[in-house]
Protein backbone atom coordinates (compact mmCIF):
# COMPACT_ATOMS: atom_id res chain seq x y z
CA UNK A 1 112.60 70.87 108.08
CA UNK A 2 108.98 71.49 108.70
CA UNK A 3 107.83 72.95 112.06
CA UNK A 4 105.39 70.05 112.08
CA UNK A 5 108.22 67.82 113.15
CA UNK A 6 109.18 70.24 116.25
CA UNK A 7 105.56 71.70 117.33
CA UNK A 8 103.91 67.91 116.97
CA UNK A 9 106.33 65.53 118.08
CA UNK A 10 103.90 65.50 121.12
CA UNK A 11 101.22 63.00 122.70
CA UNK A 12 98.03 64.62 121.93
CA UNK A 13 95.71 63.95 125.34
CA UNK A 14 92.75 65.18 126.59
CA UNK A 15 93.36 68.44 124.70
CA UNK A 16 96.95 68.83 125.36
CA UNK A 17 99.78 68.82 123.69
CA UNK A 18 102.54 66.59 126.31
CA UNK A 19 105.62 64.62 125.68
CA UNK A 20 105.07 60.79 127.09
CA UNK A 21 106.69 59.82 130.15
CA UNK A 22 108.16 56.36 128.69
CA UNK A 23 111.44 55.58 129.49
CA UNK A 24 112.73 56.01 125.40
CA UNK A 25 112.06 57.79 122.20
CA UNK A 26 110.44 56.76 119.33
CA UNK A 27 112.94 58.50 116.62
CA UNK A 28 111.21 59.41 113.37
CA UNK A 29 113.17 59.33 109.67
CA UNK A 30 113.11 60.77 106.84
CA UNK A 31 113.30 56.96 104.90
CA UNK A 32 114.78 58.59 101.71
CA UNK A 33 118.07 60.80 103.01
CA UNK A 34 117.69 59.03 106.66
CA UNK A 35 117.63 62.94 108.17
CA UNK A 36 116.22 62.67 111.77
CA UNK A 37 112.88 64.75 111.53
CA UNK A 38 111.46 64.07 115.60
CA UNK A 39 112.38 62.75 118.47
CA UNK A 40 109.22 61.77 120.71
CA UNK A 41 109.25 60.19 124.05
CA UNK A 42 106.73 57.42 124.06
CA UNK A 43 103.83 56.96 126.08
CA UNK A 44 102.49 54.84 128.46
CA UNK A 45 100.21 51.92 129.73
CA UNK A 46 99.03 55.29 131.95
CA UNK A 47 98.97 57.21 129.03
CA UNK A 48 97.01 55.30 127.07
CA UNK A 49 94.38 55.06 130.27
CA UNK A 50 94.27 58.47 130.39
CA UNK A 51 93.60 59.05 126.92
CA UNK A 52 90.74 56.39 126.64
CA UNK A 53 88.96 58.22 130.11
CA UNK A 54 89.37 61.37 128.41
CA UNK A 55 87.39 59.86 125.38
CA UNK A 56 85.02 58.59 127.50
CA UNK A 57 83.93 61.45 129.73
CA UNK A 58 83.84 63.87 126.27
CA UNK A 59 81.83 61.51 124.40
CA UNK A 60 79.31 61.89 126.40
CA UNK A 61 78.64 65.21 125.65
CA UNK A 62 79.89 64.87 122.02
CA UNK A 63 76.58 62.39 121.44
CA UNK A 64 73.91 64.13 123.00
CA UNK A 65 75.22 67.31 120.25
CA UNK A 66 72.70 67.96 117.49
CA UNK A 67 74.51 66.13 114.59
CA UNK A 68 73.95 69.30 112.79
CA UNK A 69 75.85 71.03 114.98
CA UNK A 70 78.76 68.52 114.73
CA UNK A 71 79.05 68.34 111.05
CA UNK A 72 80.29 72.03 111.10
CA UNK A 73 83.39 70.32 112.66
CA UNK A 74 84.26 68.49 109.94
CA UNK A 75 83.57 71.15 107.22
CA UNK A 76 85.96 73.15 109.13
CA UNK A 77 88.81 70.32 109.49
CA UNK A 78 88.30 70.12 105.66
CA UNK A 79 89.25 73.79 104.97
CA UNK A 80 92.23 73.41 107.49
CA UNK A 81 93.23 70.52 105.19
CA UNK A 82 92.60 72.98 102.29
CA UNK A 83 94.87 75.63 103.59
CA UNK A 84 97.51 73.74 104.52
CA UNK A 85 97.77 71.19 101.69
CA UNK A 86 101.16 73.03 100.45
CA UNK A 87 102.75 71.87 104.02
CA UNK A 88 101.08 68.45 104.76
CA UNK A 89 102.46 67.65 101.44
CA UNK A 90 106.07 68.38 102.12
CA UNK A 91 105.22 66.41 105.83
CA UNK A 92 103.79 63.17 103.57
CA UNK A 93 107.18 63.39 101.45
CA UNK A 94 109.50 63.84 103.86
CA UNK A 95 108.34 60.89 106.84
CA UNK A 96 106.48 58.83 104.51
CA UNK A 97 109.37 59.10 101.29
CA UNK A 98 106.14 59.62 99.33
CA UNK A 99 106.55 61.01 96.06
CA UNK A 100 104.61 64.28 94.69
CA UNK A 101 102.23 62.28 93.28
CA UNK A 102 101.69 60.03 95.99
CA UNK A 103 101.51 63.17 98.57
CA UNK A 104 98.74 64.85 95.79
CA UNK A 105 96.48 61.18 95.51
CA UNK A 106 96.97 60.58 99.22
CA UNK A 107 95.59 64.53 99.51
CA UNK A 108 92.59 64.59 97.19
CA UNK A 109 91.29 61.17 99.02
CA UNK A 110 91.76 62.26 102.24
CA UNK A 111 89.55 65.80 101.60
CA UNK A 112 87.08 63.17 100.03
CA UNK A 113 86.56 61.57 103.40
CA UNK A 114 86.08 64.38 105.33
CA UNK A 115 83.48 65.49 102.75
CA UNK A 116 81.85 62.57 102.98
CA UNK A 117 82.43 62.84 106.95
CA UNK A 118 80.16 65.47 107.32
CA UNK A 119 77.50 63.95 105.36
CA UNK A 120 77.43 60.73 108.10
CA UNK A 121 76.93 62.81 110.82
CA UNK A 122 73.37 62.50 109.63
CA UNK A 123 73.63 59.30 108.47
CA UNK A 124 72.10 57.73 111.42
CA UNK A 125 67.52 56.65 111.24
CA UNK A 126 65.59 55.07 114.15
CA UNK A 127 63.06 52.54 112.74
CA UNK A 128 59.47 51.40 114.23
CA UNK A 129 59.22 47.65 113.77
CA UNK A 130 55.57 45.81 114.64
CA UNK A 131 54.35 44.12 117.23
CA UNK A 132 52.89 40.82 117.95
CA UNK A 133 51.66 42.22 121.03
CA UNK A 134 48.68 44.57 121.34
CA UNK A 135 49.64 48.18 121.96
CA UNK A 136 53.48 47.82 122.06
CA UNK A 137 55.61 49.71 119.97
CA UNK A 138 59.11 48.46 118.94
CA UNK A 139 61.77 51.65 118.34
CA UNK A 140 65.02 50.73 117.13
CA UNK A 141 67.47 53.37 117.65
CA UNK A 142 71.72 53.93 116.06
CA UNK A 143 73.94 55.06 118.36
CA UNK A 144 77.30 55.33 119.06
CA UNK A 145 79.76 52.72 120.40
CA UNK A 146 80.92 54.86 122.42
CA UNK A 147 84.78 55.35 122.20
CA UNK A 148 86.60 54.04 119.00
CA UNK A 149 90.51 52.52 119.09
CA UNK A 150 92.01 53.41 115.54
CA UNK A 151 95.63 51.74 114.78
CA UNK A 152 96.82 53.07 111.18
CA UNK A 153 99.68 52.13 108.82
CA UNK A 154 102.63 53.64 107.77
CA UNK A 155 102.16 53.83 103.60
CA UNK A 156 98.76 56.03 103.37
CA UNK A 157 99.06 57.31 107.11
CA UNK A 158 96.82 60.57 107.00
CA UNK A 159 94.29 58.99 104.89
CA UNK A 160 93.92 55.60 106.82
CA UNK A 161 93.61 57.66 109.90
CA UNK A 162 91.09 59.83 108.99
CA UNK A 163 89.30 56.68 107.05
CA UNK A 164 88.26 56.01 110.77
CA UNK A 165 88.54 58.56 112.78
CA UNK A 166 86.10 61.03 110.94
CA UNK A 167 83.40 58.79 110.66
CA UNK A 168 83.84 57.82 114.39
CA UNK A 169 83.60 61.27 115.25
CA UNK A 170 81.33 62.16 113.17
CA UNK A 171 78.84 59.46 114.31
CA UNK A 172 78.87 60.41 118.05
CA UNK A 173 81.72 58.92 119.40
CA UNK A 174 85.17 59.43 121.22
CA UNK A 175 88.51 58.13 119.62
CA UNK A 176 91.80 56.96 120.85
CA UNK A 177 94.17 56.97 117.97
CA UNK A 178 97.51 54.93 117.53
CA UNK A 179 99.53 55.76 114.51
CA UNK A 180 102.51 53.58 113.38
CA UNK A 181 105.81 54.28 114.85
CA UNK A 182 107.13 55.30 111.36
CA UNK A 183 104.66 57.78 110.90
CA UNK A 184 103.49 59.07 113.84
CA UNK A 185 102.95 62.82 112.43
CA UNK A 186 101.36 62.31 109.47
CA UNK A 187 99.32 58.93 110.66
CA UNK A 188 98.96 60.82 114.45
CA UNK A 189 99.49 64.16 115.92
CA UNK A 190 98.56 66.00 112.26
CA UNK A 191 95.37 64.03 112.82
CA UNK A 192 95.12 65.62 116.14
CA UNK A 193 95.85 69.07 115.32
CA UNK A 194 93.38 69.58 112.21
CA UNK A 195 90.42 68.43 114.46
CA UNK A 196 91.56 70.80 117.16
CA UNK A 197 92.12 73.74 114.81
CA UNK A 198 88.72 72.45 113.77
CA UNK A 199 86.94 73.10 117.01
CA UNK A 200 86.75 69.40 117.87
CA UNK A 201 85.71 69.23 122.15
CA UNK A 202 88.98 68.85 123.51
CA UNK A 203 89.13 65.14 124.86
CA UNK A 204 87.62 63.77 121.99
CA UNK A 205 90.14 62.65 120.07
CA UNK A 206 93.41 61.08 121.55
CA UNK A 207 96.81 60.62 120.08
CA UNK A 208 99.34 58.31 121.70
CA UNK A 209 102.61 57.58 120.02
CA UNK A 210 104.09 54.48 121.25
CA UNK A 211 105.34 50.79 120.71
CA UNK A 212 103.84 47.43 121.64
CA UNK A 213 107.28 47.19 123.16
CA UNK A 214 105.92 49.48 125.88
CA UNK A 215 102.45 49.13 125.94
CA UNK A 216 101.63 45.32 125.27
CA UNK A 217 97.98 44.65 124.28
CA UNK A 218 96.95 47.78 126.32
CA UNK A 219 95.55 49.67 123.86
CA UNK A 220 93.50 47.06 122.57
CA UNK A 221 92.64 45.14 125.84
CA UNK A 222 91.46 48.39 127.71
CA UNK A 223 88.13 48.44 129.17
CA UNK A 224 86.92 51.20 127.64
CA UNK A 225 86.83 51.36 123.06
CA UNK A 226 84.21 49.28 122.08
CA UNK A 227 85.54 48.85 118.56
CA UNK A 228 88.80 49.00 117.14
CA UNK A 229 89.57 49.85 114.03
CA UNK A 230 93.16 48.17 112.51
CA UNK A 231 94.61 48.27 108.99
CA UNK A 232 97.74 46.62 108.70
CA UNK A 233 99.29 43.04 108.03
CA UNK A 234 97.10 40.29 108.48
CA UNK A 235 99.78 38.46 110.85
CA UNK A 236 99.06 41.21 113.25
CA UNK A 237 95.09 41.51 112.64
CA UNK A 238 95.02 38.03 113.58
CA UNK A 239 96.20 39.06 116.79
CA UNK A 240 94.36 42.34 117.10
CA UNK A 241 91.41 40.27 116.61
CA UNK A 242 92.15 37.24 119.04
CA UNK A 243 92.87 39.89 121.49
CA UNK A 244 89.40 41.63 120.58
CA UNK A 245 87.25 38.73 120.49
CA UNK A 246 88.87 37.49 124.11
CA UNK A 247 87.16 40.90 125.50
CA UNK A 248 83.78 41.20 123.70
CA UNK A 249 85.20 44.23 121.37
CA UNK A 250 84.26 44.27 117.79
CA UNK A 251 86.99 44.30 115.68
CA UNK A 252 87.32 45.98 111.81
CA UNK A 253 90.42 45.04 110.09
CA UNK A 254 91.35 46.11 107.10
CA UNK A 255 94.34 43.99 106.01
CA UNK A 256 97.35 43.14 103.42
CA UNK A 257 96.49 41.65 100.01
CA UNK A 258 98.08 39.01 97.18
CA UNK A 259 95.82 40.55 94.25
CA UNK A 260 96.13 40.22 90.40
CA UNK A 261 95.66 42.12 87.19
CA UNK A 262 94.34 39.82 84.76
CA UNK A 263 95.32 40.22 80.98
CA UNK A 264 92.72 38.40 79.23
CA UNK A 265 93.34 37.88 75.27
CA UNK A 266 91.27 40.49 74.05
CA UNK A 267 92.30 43.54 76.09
CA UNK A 268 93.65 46.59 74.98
CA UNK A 269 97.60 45.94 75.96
CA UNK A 270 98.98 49.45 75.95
CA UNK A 271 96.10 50.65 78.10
CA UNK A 272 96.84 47.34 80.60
CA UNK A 273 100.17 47.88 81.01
CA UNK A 274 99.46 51.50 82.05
CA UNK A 275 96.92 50.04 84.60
CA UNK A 276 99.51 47.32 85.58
CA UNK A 277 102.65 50.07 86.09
CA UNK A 278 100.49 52.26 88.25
CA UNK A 279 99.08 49.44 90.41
CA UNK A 280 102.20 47.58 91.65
CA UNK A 281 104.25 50.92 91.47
CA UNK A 282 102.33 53.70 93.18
CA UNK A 283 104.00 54.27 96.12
CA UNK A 284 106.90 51.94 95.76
CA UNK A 285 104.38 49.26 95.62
CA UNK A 286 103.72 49.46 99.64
CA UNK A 287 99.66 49.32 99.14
CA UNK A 288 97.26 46.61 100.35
CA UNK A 289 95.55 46.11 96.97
CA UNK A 290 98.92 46.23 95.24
CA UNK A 291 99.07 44.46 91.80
CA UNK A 292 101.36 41.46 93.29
CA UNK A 293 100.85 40.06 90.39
CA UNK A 294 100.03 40.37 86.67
CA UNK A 295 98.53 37.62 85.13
CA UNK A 296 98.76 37.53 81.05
CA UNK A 297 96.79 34.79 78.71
CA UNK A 298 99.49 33.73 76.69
CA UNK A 299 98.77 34.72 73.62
CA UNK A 300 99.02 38.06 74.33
CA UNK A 301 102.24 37.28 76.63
CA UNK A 302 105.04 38.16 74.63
CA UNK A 303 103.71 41.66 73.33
CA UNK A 304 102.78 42.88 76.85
CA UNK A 305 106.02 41.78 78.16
CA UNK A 306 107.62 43.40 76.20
CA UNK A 307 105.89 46.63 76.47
CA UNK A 308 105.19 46.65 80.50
CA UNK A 309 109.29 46.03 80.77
CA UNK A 310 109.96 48.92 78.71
CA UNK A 311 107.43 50.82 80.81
CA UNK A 312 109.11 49.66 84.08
CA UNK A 313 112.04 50.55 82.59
CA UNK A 314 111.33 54.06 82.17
CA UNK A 315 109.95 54.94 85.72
CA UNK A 316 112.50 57.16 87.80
CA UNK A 317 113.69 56.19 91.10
CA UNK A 318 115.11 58.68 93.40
CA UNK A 319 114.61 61.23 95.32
CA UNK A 320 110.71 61.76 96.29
CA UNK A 321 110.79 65.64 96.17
CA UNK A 322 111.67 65.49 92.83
CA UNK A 323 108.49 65.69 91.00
CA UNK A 324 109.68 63.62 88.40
CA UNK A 325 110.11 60.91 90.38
CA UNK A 326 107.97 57.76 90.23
CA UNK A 327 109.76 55.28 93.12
CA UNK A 328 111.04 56.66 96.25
CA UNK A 329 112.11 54.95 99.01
CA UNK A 330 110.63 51.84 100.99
CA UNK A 331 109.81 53.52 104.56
CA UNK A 332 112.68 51.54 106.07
CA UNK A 333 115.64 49.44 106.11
CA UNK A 334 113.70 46.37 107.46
CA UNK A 335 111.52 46.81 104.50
CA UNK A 336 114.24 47.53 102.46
CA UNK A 337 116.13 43.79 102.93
CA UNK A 338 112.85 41.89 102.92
CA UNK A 339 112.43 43.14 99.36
CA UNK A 340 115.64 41.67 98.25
CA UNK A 341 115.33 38.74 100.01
CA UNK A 342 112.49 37.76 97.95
CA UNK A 343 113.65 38.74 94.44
CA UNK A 344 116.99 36.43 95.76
CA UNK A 345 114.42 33.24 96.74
CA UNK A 346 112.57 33.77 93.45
CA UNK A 347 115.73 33.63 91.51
CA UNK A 348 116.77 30.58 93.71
CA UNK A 349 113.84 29.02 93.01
CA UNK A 350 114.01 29.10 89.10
CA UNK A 351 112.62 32.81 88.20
CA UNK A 352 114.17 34.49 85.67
CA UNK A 353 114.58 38.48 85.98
CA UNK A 354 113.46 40.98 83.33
CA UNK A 355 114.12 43.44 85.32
CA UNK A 356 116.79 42.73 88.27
CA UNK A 357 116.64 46.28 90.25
CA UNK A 358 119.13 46.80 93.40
CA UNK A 359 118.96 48.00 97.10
CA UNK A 360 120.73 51.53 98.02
CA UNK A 361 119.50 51.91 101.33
CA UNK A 362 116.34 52.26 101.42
CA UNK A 363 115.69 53.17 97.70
CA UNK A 364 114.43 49.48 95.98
CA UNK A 365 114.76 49.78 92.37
CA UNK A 366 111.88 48.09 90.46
CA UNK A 367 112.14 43.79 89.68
CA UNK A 368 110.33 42.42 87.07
CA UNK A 369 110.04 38.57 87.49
CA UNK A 370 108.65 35.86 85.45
CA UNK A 371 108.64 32.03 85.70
CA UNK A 372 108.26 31.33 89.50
CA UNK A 373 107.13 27.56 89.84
CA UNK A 374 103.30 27.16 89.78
CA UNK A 375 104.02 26.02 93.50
CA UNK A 376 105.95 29.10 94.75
CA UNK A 377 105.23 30.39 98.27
CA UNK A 378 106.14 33.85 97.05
CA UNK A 379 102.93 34.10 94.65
CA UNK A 380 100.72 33.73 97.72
CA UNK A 381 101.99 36.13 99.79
CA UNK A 382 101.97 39.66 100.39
CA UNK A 383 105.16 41.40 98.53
CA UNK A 384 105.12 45.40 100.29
CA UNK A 385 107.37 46.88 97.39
CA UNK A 386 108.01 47.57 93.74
CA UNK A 387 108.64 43.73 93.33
CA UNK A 388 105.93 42.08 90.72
CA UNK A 389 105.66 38.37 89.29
CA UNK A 390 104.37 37.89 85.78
CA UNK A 391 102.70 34.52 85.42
CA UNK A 392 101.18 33.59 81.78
CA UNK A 393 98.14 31.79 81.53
CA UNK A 394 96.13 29.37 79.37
CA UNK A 395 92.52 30.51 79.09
CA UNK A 396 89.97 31.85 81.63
CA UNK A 397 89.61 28.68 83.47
CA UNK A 398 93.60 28.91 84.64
CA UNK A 399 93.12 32.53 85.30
CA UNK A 400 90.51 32.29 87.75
CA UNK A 401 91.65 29.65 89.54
CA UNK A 402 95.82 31.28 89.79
CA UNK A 403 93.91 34.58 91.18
CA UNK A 404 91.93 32.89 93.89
CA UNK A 405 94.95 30.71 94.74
CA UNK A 406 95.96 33.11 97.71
CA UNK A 407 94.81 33.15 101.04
CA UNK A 408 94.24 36.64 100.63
CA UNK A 409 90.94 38.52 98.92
CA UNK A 410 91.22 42.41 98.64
CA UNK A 411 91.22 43.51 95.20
CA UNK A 412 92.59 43.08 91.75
CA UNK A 413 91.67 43.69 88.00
CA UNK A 414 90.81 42.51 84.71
CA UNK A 415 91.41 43.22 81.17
CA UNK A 416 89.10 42.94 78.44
CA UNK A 417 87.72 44.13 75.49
CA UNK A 418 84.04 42.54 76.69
CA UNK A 419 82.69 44.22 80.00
CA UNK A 420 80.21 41.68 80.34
CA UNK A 421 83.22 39.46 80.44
CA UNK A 422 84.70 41.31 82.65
CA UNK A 423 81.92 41.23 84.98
CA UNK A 424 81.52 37.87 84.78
CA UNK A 425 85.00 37.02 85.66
CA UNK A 426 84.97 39.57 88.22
CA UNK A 427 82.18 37.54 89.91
CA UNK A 428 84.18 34.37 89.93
CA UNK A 429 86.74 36.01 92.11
CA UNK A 430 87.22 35.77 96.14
CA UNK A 431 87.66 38.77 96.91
CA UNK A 432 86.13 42.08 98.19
CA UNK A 433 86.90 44.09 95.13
CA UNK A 434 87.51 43.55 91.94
CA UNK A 435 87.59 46.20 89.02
CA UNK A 436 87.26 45.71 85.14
CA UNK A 437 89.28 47.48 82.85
CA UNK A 438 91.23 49.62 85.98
CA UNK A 439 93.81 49.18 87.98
CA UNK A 440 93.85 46.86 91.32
CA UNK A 441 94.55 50.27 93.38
CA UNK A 442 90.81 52.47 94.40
CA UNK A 443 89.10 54.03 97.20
CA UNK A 444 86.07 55.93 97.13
CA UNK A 445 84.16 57.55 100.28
CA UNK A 446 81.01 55.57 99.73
CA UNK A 447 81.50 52.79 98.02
CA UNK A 448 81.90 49.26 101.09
CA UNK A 449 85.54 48.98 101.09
CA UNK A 450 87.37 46.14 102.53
CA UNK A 451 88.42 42.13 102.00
CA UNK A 452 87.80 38.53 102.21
CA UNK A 453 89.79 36.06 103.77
CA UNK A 454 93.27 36.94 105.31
CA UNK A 455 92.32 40.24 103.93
CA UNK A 456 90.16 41.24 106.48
CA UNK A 457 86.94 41.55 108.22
CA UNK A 458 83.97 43.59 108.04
CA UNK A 459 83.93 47.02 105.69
CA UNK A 460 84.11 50.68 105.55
CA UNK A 461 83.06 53.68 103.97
CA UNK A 462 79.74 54.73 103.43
CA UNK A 463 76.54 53.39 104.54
CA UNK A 464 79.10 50.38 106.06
CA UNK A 465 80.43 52.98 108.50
CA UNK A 466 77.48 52.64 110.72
CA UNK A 467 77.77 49.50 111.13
CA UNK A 468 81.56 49.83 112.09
CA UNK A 469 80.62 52.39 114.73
CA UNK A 470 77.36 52.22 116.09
CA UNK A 471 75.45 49.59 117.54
CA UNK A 472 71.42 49.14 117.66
CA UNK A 473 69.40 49.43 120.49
CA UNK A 474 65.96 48.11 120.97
CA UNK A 475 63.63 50.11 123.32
CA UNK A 476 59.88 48.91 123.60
CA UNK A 477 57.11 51.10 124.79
CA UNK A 478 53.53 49.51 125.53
CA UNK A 479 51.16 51.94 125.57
CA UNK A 480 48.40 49.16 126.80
CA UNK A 481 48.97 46.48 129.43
CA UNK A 482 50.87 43.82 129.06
CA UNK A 483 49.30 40.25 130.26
CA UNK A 484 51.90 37.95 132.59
CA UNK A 485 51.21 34.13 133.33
CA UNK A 486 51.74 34.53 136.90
């Protein structure tokens, strides 16, 4: 077992390295072999205090830094991710039940973002707007928030902290981070300790590891982040940003998604099925802009059946340090039972399975489903595993309409031989994303990632980060006299 799991199963606060004083442990598992990798005591409604005033005071400091000087931060954090890629990869497969290829794609995006981290620190212009009035001057200045809450998920935890966190950082502010109980190295304290091998100001950055259980709304509710950042399920969002809203916090959320691959009748089929495999599989299907479903015209339907089953046929399932395999495990048992629950209701309702995969624990064998009523609950909502519906279709009218019929809008794809067709469907779709001739599944450092509807609210990533978090300020000089009525 990695030393990760014995020197990190810490709180990270103010610069030290402290077990919580809750009254019980948050136990951490390997999901795949069920091995128990940490045991870490949880911390508190005081913890969490003192974390946020620790953020606080060092931000401070941390903004008034030349931004040149605080890029060199992040170049460094990226060469500790560098060097230890070997181990963080063996960390990702063992709490996460990632497979090799996950660990490597999880990896090679999360250097991305600290690359483009260091670039943002920079990011930042003033502006001089006019006047009406004679001899003022109108500056318009970006600054920080001032201290940033970050809660992250459990299937790309490393990434989807750092998706935050960096640009947080490296826009001036402080940061209080919250990883999901699951994950709490990889989405928490191996946050923590690149940034401090880094040279990041101890205080700075803040990692408790706890459970709503303990904590309530705390972390959200406290007086002092100014934004926080969430990606998770939109049940939860909803809350995070009732909760938000109630206290005059901004609120970025970055939630679950119901989106499609499209099949249109002139695509290439061998190359769509590839694109269809990879997007509801990757990572046992638990990704936001998961392929839920993959809808085929059906004149095409037969032949790509036939050739995505044989392709979902073929994947392995197993163990995830095998680099062969394709499907490890679901990150827990929870997860696990949901996902057989709902290939059970689909058969109840009148699906028929081409590919009927079981439960061992917590290793969910791939289902391939295919005639779920029109009226189905289960195509609307968010399925977190390697579950996927096939649903024919008659023409691009039909399409567009079965892909928007979702109350969620994060991604999804299309197939066609026509890009312009492809565009133009694209175009017709509610959503935040949407990707022609490519899977359902990207993320790129500067391109404005995030949803519409259920799936979210506002973006990130690039030139989007500052408006995530910093905030304009106004400050007027009149260099003449001003004239008052009275």
């Amino acid at each position: 077992m990695s030393s990760y799991f014995t020197d990190l199963a810490q709180q990270y606060i103010d610069g030290e390295w402290r077990p919580g004083t809750g009254s019980w442990d948050i136990i951490d598992f390997n999901p795949y072999d069920g091995e128990k990798l940490a045991s870490i005591t949880i911390a508190t409604v005081d913890e969490v205090d003192e974390a946020y005033r620790a953020a606080a005071r060092a931000q401070e400091q941390w903004a008034a830094i030349n931004p040149y000087a605080r890029r060199a931060v992040f170049e460094k954090a990226l060469r500790v991710v560098e060097e230890r890629e070997q181990e963080i990869s063996e960390v990702i497969v063992a709490e996460l039940g990632g497979t090799r290829l996950k660990a490597a794609f999880e990896l090679h995006l999360a250097k991305e973002f600290l690359r483009e981290a260091v670039h943002l620190a920079l990011r930042p212009e003033g502006r001089i707007i006019p006047s009406p009035v004679d001899g003022k001057e109108n500056r318009v200045y970006r600054v920080p928030v001032g201290v940033v809450g970050v809660i992250s998920p459990f299937n790309f935890p490393l990434l989807l902290s750092l998706k935050s966190v960096a640009p947080a950082l490296a826009l001036g502010n402080g940061v209080v981070l919250k990883p999901h109980q699951n994950t709490p190295i990889v989405g928490g304290s191996l946050v923590a300790k690149i940034f401090e091998e880094a040279g990041l100001p101890a205080g700075l950055l803040n990692v408790v590891i706890t459970d709503i259980a303990e904590i309530g709304d705390a972390f959200i509710e406290h007086p002092v982040p100014k934004v926080i950042s969430f990606t998770g399920s939109d049940k939860v969002g909803r809350h995070v940003a009732t909760v938000c809203a109630s206290h005059f916090k901004r609120s970025v959320l970055e939630l679950g998604g119901n989106s499609a691959l499209v099949v249109l009748d002139d695509a290439d089929l061998d190359y769509a099925v590839d694109a269809a495999v990879f997007s509801r599989f990757v990572h046992q299907g638990q990704v936001c802009m998961a392929a839920n479903r993959v809808l085929v015209d059906r004149t095409v339907a037969d032949a790509f059946t036939e050739k995505f089953v044989a392709k979902v046929k073929s994947l392995k399932v197993g163990d995830p340090s095998d680099p062969e395999t394709v499907i490890g495990p679901v990150i827990n048992s929870s997860q696990a039972e949901a996902l057989t629950g709902t290939v059970a209701q689909a058969l109840a309702e009148g699906a028929t399975a081409l590919v009927h995969g079981t439960a061992t624990d917590n290793l969910v064998e791939p289902s391939v489903l295919t005639g779920l009523p029109e009226d189905s609950a289960l195509l609307r909502q968010e399925v977190f595993g390697p579950v996927v519906f096939l649903v024919p279709f008659d023409g691009e009218e039909e399409a567009v309409r079965l892909v928007n019929d979702t109350p969620y809008g994060l991604s999804g794809a299309v197939h066609t031989a026509d890009v312009e067709r492809g565009v133009a469907f694209a175009k017709r779709i509610d959503s935040g994303m949407f990707h022609v001739n490519d899977g359902t599944v990207h993320d790129e450092p500067i391109v404005p990632f995030g949803g519409e509807k259920a799936s979210g609210v506002g973006r990130l990533n690039g030139e989007t980060m500052l408006d995530a978090f910093t905030t304009m300020k106004w400050i007027s000089v009149q260099h003449g006299r001003s004239g008052f009525p009275f």
